[in-house]
N, C-alpha and C. Protein backbone atom coordinates (compact mmCIF):
# COMPACT_ATOMS: atom_id res chain seq x y z
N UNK A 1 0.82 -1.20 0.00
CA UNK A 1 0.00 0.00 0.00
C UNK A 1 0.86 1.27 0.00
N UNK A 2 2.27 1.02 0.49
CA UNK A 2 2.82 2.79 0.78
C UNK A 2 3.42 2.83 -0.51
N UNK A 3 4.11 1.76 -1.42
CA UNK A 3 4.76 1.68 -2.52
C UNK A 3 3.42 2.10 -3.65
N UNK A 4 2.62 1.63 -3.41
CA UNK A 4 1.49 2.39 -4.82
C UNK A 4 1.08 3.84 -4.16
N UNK A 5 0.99 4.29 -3.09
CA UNK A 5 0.37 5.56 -2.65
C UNK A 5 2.06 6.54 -3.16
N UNK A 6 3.35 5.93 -2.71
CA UNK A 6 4.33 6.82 -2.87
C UNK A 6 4.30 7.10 -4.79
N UNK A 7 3.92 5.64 -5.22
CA UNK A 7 4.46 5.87 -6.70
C UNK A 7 3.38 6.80 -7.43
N UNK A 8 2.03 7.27 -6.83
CA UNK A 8 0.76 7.77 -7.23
C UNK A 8 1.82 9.41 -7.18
N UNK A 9 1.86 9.52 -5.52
CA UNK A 9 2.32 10.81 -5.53
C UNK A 9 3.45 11.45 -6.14
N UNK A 10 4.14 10.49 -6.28
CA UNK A 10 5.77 10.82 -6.80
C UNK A 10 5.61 11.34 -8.52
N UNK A 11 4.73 10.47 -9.06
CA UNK A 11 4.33 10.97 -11.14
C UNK A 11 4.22 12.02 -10.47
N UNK A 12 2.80 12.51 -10.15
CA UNK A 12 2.11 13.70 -9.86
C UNK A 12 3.18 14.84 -9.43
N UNK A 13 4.13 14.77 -8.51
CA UNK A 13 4.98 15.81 -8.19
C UNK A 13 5.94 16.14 -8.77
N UNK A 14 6.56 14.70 -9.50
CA UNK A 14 7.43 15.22 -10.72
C UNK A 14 6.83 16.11 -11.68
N UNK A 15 5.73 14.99 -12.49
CA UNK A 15 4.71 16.00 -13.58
C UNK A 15 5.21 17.29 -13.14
N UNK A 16 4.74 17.83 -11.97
CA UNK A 16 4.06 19.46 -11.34
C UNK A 16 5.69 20.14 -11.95
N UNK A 17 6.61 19.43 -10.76
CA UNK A 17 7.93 20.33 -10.43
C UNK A 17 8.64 20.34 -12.44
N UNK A 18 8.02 19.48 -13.14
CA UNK A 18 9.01 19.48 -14.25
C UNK A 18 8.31 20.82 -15.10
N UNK A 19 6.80 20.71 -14.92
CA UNK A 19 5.95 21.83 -15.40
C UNK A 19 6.67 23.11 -14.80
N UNK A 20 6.75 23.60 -13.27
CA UNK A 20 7.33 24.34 -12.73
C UNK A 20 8.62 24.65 -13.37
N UNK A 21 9.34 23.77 -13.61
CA UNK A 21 10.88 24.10 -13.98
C UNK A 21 10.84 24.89 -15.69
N UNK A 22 10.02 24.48 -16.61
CA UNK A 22 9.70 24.91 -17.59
C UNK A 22 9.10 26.27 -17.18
N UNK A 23 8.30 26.44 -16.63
CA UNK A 23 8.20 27.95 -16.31
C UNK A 23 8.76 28.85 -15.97
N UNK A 24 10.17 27.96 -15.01
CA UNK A 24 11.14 29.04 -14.51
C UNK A 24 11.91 29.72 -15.53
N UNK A 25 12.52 29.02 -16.61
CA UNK A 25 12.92 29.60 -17.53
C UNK A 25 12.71 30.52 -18.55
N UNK A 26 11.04 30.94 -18.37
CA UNK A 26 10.62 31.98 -19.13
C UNK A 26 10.45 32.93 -17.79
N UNK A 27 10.40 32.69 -16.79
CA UNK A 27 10.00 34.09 -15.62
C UNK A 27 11.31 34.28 -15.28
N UNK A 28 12.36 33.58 -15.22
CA UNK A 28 14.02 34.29 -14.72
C UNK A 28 14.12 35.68 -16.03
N UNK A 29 14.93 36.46 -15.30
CA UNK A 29 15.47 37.97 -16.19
C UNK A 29 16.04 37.22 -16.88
N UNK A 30 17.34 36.66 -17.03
CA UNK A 30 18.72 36.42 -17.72
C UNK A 30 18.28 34.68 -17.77
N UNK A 31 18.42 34.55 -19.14
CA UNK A 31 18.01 33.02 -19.60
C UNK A 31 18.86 32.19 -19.18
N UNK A 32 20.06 32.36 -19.42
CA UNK A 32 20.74 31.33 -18.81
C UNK A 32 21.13 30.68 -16.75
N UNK A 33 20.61 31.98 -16.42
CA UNK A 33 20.05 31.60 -15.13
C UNK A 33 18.28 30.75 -14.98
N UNK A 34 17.88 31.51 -16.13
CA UNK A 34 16.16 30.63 -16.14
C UNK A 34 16.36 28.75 -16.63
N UNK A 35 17.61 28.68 -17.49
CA UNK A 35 18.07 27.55 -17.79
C UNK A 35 18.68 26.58 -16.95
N UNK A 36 19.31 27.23 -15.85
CA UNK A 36 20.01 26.61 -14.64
C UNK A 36 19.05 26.02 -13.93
N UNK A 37 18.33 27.26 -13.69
CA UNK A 37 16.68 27.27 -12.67
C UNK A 37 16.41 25.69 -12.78
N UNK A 38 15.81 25.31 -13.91
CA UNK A 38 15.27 24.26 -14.50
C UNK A 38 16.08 23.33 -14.34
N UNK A 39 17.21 22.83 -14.15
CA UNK A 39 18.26 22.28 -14.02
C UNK A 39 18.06 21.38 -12.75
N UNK A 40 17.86 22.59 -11.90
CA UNK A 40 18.15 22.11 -10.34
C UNK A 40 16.82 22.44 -10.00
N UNK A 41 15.73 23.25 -10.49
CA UNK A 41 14.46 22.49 -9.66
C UNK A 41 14.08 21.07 -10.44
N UNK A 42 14.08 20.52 -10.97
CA UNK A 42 14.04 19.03 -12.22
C UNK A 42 14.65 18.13 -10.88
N UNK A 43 16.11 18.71 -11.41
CA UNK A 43 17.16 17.64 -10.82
C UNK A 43 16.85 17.32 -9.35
N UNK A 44 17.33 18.26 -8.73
CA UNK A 44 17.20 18.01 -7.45
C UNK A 44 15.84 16.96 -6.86
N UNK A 45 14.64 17.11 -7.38
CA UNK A 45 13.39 16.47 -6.87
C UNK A 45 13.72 15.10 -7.86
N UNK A 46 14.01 14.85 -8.59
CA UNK A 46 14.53 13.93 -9.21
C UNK A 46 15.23 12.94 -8.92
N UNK A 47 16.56 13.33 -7.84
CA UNK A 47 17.79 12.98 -7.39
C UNK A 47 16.69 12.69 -6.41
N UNK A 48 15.96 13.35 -5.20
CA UNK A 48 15.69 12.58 -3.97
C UNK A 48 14.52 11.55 -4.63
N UNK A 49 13.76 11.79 -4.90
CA UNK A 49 12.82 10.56 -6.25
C UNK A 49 13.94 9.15 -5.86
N UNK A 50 14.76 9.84 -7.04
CA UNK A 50 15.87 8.34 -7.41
C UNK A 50 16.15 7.23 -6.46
N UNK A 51 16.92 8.30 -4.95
CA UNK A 51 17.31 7.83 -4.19
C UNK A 51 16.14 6.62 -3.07
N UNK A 52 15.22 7.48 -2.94
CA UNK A 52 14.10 7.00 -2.18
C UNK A 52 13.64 5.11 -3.22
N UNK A 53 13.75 5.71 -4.36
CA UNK A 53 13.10 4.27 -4.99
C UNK A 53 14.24 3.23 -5.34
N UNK A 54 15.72 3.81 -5.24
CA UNK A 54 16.93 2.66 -5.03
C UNK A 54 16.57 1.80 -3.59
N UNK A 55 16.07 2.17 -2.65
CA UNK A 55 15.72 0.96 -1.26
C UNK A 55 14.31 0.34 -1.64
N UNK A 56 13.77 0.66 -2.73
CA UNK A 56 12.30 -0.03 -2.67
C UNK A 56 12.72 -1.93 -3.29
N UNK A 57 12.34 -2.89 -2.73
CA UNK A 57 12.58 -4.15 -3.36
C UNK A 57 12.52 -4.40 -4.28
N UNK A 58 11.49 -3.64 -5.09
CA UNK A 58 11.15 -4.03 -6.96
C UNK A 58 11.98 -4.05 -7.65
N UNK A 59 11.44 -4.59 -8.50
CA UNK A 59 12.85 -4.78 -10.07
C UNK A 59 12.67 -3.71 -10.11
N UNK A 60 14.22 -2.84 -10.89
CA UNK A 60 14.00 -1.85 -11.30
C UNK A 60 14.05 -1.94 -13.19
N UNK A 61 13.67 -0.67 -13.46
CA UNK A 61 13.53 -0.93 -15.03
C UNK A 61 14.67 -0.66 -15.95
N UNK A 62 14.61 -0.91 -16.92
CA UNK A 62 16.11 -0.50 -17.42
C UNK A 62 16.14 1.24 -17.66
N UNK A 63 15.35 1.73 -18.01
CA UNK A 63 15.16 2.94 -17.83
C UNK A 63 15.68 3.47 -16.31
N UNK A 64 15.43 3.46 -15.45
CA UNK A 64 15.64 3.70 -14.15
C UNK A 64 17.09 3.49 -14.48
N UNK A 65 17.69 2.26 -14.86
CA UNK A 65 19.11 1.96 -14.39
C UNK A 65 20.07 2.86 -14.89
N UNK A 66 19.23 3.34 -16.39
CA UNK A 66 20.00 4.46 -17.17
C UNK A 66 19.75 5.69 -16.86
N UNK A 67 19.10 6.35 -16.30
CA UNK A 67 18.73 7.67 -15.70
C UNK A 67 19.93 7.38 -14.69
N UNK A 68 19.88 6.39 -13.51
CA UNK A 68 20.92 6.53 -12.84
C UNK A 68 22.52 6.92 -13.13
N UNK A 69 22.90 5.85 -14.44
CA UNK A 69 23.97 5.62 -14.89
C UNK A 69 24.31 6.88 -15.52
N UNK A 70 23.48 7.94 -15.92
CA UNK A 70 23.95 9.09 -16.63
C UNK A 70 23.78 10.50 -15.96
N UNK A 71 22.75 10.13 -14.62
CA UNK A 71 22.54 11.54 -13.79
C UNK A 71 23.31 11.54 -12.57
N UNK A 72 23.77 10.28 -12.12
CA UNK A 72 24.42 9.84 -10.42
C UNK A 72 25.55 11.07 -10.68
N UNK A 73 26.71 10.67 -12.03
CA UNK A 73 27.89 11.54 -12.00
C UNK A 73 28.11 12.99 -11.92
N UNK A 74 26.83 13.31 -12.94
CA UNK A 74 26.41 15.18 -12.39
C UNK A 74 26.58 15.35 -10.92
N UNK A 75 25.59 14.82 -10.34
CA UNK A 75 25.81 15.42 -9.11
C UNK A 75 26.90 15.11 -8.11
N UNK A 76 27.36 13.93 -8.58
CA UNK A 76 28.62 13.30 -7.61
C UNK A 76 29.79 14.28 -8.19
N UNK A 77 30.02 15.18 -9.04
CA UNK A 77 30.40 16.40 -9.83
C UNK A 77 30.29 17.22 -9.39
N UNK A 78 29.12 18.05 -8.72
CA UNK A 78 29.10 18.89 -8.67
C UNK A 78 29.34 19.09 -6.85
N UNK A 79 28.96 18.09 -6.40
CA UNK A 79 29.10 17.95 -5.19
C UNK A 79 31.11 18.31 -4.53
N UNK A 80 31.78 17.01 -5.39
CA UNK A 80 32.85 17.20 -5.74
C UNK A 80 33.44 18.84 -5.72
N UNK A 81 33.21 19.20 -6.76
CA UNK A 81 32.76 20.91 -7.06
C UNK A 81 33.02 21.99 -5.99
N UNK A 82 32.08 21.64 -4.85
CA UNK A 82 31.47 22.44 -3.74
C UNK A 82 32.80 21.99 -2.81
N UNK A 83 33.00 20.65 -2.41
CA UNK A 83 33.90 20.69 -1.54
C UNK A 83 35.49 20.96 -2.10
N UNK A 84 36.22 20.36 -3.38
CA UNK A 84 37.23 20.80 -3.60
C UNK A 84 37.65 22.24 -4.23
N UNK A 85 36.64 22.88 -4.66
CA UNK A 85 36.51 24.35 -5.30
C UNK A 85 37.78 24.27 -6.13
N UNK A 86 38.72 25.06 -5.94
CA UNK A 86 39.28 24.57 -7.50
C UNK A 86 40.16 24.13 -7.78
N UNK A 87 40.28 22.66 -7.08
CA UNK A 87 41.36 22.30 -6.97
C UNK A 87 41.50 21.18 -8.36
N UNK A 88 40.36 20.58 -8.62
CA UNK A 88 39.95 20.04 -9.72
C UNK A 88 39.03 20.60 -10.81
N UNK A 89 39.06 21.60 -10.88
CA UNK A 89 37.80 22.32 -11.43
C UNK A 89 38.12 22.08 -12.79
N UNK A 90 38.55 22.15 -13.79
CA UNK A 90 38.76 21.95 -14.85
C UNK A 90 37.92 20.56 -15.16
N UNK A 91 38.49 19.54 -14.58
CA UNK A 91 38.20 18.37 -14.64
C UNK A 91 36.94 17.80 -14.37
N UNK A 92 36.34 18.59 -13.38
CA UNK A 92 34.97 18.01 -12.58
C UNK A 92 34.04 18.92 -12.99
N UNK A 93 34.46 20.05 -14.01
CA UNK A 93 33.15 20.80 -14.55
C UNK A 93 33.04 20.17 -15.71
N UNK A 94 33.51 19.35 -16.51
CA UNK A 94 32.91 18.66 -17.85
C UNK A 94 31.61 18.09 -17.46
N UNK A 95 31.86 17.49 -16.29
CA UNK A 95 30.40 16.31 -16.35
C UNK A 95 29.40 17.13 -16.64
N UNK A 96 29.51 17.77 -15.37
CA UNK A 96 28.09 18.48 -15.35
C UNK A 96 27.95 19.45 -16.67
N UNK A 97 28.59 20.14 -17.27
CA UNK A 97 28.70 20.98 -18.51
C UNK A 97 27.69 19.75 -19.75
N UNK A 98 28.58 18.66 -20.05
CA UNK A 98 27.97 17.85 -20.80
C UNK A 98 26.04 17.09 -20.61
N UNK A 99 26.34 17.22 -19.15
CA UNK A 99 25.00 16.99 -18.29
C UNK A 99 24.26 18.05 -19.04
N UNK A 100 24.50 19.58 -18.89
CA UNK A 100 23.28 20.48 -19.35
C UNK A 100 23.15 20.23 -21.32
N UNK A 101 23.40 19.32 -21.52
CA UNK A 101 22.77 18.96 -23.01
C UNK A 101 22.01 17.55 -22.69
N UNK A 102 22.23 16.83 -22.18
CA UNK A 102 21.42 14.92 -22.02
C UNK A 102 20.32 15.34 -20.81
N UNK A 103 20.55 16.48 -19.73
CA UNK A 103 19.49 15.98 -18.66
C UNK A 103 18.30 16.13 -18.92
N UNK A 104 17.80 17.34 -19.36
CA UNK A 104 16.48 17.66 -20.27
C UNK A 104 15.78 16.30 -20.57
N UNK A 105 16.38 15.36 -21.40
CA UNK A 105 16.06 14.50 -21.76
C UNK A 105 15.85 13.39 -20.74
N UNK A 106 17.19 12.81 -20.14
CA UNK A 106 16.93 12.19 -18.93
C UNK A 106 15.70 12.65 -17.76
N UNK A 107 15.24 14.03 -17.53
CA UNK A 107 13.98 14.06 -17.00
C UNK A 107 12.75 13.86 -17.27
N UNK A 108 12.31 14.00 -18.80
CA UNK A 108 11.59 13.30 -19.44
C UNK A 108 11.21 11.77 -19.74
N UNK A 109 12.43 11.05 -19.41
CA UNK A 109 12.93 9.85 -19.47
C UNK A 109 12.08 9.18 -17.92
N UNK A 110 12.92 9.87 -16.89
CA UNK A 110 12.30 9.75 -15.65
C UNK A 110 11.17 9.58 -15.54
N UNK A 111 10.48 10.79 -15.89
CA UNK A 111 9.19 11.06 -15.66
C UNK A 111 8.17 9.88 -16.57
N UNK A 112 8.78 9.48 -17.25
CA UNK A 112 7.93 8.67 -18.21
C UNK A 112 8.18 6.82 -16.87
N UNK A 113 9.66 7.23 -16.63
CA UNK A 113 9.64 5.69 -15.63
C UNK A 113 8.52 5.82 -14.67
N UNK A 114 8.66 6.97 -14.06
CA UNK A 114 7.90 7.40 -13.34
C UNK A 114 6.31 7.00 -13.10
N UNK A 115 5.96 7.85 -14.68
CA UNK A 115 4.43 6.84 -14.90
C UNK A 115 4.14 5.32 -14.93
N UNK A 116 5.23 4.74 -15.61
CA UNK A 116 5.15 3.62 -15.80
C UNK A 116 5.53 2.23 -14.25
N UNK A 117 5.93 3.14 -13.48
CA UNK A 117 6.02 2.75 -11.95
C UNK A 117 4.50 2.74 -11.42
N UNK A 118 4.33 3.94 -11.59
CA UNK A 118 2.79 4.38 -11.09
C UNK A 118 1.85 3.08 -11.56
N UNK A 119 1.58 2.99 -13.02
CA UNK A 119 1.08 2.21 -13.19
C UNK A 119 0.91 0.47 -12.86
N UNK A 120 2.12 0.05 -13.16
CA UNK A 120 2.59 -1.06 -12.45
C UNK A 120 2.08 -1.25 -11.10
N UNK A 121 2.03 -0.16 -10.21
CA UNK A 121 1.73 -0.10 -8.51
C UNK A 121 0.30 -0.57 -8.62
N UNK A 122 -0.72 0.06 -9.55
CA UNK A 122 -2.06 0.10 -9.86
C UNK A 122 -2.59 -1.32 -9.57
C-alpha cells in the first residue's frame, strides 16, 4: 500500500515540479540563469525521487538503471565541485557541462519511468 500511494504521488509531483521548472525559464530575467533554474528544480526532486526508490525491493527498469547511470555523476560532480573548489575544477566541470545537453532529456525519461512505476503499482 505505501509503494502504490508513494508511486501515485511521486508521477504527480514530478509531472508538477518538471511543469514548474519549464516555467522558470521563461520568468528568470537572464536566460541562462532561467536555464540553470530548470536544471536544479528538475534535478534536485529527481535525485531525492531516485534515491528514495533505489531501497524499494522491486525490479528496477532498465530505464531507471539508465537515468541513474547518466545523472548519479552530475551530481557526484558537482558535489565534488562544492567541496574541492578549484582544486579540480577543470576536470569536474565537464560532467556536469555535458549533463546540461542529455538531462532535459533524462527528466523526461524519468518522468515517463515514473508513470510507468505508477502504473505497475495500480
Amino acid at each position: 500500500m505505501i509503494m502504490k500511494t508513494f508511486a501515485k504521488y511521486d508521477f504527480y509531483i514530478q509531472l508538477l515540479i518538471l511543469i514548474i521548472g519549464i516555467i522558470s525559464i521563461f520568468i528568470m530575467d537572464n536566460s541562462s540563469i532561467g536555464g540553470l533554474s530548470f536544471h536544479f528544480i528538475v534535478g534536485i526532486s529527481q535525485l531525492i525521487s531516485y534515491i528514495i526508490k533505489l531501497f524499494f525491493k522491486e525490479e528496477k527498469s532498465i530505464l531507471f538503471i539508465i537515468y541513474g547511470i547518466f545523472i548519479l555523476p552530475i551530481w557526484i560532480s558537482l558535489l565534488l565541485l562544492i567541496l574541492f573548489k578549484s582544486q579540480a575544477y577543470n576536470l569536474l566541470i565537464t560532467i556536469p557541462f555535458l549533463g546540461l545537453f542529455y538531462s532535459p532529456v533524462l527528466a523526461l525519461v524519468y518522468i515517463f519511468d515514473t508513470y510507468k512505476f505508477y502504473q505497475y503499482q495500480k
